[in-house]
Protein backbone atom coordinates (compact mmCIF):
# COMPACT_ATOMS: atom_id res chain seq x y z
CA UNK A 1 96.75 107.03 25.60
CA UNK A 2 96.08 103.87 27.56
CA UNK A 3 92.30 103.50 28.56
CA UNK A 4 91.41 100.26 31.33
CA UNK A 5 87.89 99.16 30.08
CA UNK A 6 85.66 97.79 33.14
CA UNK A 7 83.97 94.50 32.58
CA UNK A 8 80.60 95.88 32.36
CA UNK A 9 81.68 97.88 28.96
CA UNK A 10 83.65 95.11 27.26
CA UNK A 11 80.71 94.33 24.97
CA UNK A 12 81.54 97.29 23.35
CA UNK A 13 85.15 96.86 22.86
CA UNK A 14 85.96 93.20 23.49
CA UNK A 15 89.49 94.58 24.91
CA UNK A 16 90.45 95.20 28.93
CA UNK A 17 92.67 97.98 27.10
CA UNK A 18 92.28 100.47 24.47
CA UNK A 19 93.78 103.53 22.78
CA UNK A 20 92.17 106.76 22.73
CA UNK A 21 93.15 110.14 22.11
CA UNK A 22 91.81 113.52 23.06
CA UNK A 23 93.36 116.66 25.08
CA UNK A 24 90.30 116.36 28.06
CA UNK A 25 88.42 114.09 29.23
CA UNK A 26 85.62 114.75 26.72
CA UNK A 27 87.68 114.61 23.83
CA UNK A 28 88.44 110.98 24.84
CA UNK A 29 85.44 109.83 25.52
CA UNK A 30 84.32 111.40 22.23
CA UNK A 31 87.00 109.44 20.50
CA UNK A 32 86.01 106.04 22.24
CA UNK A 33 82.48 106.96 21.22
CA UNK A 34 83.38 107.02 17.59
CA UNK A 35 85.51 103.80 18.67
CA UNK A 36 82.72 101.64 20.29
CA UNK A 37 79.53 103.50 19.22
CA UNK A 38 77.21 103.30 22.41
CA UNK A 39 79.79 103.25 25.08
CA UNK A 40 79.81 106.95 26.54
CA UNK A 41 75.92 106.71 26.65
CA UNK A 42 77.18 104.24 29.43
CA UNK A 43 79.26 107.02 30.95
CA UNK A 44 78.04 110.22 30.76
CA UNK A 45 74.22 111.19 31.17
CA UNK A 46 72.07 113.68 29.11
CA UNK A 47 73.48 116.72 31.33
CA UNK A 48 76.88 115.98 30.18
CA UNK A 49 78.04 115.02 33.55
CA UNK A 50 80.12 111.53 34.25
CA UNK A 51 77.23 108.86 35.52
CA UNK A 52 77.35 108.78 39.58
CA UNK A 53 77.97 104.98 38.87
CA UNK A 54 81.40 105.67 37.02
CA UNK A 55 85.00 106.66 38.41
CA UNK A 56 87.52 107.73 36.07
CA UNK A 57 91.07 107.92 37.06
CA UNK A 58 94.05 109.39 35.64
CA UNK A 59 96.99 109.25 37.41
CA UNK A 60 95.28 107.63 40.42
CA UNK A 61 93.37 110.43 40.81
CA UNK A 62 89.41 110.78 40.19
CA UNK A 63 88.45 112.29 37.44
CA UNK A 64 84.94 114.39 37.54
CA UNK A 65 85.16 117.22 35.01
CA UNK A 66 84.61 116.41 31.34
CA UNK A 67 86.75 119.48 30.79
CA UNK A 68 90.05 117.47 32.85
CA UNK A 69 92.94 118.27 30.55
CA UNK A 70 94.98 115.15 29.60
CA UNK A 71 98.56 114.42 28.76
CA UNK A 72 99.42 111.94 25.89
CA UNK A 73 101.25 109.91 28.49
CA UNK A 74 98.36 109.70 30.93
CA UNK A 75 96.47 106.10 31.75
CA UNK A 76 92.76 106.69 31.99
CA UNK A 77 91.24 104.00 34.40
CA UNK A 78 87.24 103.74 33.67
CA UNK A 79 85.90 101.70 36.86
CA UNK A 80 82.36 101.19 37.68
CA UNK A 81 80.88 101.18 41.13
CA UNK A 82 79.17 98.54 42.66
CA UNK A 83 76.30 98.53 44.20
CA UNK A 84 73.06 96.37 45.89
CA UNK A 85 71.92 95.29 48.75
């Protein structure tokens, strides 16, 4: 499936868009892991819960579980929230 990189994790894999695979959530991310090495550290902390700084959408909905089944069709958008004062 289609995966929308934010800006902040392009260092990883110098594309706006990648392919990925898995049948939830954590299966994908586990598959861009072994992608672009580093990159889920950026996403999902050491409870195994999505970082409150990232939104993940599939389908234009937000994504929180890691256990979200996906379809092979599905776009997964990965944004990250901004914030600062």
């Amino acid at each position: 499936m289609k995966v929308l990189i934010p800006s902040s994790l392009r260092s990883y894999t110098r594309l706006m868009r990648v392919q990925a695979s898995g049948t939830t959530l954590g299966e994908l991310l586990a598959d861009l892991e072994r992608q672009f090495p580093g990159i889920r550290f950026r996403m999902v902390d050491e409870q195994d819960r999505i970082r409150p700084h990232m939104r993940v959408f599939v389908g234009g909905r937000a994504i929180h579980d890691l256990a979200q089944p996906l379809q092979p069709a599905d776009d997964v958008n990965i944004v990250q929230a901004l914030s600062g004062g």
